[in-house]
Protein backbone atom coordinates (compact mmCIF):
# COMPACT_ATOMS: atom_id res chain seq x y z
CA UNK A 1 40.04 -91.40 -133.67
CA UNK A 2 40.19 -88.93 -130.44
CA UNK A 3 36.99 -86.87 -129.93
CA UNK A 4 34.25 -88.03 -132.69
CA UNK A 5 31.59 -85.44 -132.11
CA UNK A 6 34.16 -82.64 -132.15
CA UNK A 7 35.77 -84.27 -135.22
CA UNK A 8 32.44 -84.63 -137.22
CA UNK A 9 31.34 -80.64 -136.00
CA UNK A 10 34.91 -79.76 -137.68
CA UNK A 11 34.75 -81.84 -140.45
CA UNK A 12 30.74 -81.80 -141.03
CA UNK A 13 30.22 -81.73 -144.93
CA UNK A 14 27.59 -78.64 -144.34
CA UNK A 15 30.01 -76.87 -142.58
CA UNK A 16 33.31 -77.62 -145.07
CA UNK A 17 30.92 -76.12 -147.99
CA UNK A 18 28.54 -73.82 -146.49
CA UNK A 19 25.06 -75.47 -146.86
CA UNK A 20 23.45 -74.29 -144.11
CA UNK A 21 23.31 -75.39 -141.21
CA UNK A 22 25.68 -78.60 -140.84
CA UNK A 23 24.52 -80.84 -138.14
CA UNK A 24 22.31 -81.11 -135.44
CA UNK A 25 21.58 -83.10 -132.39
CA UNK A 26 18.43 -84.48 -132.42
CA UNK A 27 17.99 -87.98 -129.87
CA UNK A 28 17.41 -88.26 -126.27
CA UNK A 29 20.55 -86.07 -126.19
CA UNK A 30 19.50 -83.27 -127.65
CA UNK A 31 16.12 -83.36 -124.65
CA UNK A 32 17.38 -82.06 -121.14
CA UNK A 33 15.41 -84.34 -118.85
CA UNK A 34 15.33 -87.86 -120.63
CA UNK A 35 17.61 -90.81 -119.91
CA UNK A 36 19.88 -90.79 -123.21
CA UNK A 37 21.07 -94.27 -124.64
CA UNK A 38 25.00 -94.30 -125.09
CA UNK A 39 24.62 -93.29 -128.57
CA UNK A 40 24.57 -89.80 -130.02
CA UNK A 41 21.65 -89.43 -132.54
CA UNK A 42 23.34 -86.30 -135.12
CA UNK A 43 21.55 -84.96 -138.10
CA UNK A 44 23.16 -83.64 -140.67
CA UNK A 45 21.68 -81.62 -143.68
CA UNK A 46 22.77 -80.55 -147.26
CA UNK A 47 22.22 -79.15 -150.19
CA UNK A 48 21.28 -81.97 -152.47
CA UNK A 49 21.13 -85.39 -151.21
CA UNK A 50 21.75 -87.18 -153.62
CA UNK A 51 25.33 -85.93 -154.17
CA UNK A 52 27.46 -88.17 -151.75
CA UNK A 53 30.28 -87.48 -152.99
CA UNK A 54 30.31 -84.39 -150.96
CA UNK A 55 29.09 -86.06 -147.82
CA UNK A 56 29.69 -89.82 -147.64
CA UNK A 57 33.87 -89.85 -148.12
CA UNK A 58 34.04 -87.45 -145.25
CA UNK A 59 31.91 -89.22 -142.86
CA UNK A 60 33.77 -92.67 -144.02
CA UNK A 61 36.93 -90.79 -142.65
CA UNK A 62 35.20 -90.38 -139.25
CA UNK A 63 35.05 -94.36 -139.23
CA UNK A 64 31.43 -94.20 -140.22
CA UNK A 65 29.52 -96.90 -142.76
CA UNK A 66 26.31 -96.08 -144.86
CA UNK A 67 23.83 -98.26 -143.58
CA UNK A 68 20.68 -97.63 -145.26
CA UNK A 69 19.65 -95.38 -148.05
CA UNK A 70 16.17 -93.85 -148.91
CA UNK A 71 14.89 -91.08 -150.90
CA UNK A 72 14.54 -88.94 -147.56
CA UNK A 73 17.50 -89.77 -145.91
CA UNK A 74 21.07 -91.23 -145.22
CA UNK A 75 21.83 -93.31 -142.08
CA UNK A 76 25.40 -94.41 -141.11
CA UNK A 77 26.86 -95.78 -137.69
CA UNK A 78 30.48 -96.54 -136.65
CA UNK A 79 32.21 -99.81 -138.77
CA UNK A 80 31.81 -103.13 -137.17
CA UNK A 81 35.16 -102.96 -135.56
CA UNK A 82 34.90 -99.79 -133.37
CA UNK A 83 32.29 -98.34 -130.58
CA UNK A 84 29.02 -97.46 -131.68
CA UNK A 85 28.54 -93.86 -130.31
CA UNK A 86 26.93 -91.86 -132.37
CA UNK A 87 24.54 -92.18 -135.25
CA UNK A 88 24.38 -90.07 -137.87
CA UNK A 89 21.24 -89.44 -140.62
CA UNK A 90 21.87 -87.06 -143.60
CA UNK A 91 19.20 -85.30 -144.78
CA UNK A 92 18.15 -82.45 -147.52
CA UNK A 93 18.22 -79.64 -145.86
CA UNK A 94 14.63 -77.22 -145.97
CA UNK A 95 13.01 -80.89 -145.95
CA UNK A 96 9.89 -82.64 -144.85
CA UNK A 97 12.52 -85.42 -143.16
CA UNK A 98 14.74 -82.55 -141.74
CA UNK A 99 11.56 -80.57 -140.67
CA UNK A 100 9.60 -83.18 -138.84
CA UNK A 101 12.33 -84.94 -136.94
CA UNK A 102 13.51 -81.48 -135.85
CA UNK A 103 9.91 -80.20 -134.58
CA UNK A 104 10.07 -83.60 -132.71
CA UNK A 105 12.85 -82.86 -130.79
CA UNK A 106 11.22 -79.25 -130.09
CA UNK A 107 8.10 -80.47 -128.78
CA UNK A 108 9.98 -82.93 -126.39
CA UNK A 109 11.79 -80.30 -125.41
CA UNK A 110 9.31 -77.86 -124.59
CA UNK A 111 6.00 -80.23 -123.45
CA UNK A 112 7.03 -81.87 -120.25
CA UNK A 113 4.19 -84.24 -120.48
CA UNK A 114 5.34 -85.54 -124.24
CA UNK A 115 8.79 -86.00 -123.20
CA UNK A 116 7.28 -87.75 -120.24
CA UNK A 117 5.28 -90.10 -122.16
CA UNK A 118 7.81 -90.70 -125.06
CA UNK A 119 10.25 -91.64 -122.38
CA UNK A 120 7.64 -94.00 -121.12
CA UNK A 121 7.33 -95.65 -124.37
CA UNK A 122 10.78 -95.86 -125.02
CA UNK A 123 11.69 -97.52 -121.80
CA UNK A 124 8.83 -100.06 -121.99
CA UNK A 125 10.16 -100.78 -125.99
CA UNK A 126 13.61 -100.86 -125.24
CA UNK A 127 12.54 -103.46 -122.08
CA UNK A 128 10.63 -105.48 -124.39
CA UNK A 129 12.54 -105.43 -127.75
CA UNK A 130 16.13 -105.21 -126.94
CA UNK A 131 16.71 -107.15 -129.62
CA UNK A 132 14.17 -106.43 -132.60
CA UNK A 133 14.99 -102.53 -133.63
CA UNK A 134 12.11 -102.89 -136.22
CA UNK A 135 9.61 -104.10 -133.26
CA UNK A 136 11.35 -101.40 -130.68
CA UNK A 137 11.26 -98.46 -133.42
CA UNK A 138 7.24 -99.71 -134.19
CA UNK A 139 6.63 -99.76 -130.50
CA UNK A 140 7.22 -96.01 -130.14
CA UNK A 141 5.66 -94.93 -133.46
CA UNK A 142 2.21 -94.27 -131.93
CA UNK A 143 3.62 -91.74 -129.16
CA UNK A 144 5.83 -90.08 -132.01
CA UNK A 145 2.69 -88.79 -133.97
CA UNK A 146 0.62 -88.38 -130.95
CA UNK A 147 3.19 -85.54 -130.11
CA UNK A 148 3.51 -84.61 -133.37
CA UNK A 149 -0.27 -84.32 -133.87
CA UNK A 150 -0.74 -81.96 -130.65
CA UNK A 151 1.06 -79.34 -132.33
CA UNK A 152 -1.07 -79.21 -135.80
CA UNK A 153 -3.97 -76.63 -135.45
């Protein structure tokens, strides 16, 4: 499969048609300063959601499976049978979904004392619900719209 993040950046399905802009990084990665998980959190945004046929063949190519589908979003990971490394969530682009999960990632990034405190919670989740990802993603809720909220006027 050789490099998969340089592989989806050439292959994104923004990029191949011009949406916009094609893919972002937007975990613990994408935050100088915070211990990042082995898996690359990628955002990708398009035109019009709900045509996967523009999106979903190309990012089954990359070895990728749908995993869950909601009116806001698309999130696949790697098949079964190779490395999970990177997660990807499609998106409309110009979205509420797009737009909040992005200021997130801008806020960590520039408030030393959020990213301080999200990494806080996301240790003490990840200690305590290794194995539930509903409990572990719950756990870390509160902190999300706490930084979130500090930015409102």
């Amino acid at each position: 499969m050789g490099d998969p993040f340089r592989e989806l950046g050439r292959r994104s399905p923004g990029r191949a048609r011009g949406h916009g802009p094609a893919h972002r990084a937007r975990g613990f990665d994408a935050v100088p300063g915070l211990v990042s998980k082995p898996v690359v959190d990628i955002q990708v945004s398009v035109a019009d959601l709900r045509l996967e046929a523009g999106y979903v063949p190309q990012l089954e190519g990359l070895g990728l499976q749908l995993r869950s589908r909601d009116d806001q979003h698309r999130y696949f990971r790697p098949r079964a049978d190779l490395p999970r490394h990177v997660h990807v969530h499609v998106c409309r682009a110009g979205s509420e979904w797009e737009r909040v999960h992005l200021e997130f990632r801008d806020r960590l990034r520039s408030d030393p004392d959020a990213r301080r405190r999200y990494a806080a919670a996301k240790e003490e989740a990840a200690r305590v619900w290794r194995d539930d990802m509903i409990a572990y993603t719950a756990a870390t809720t509160d902190v999300i719209l706490d930084v979130l909220d500090a930015g409102d006027p």
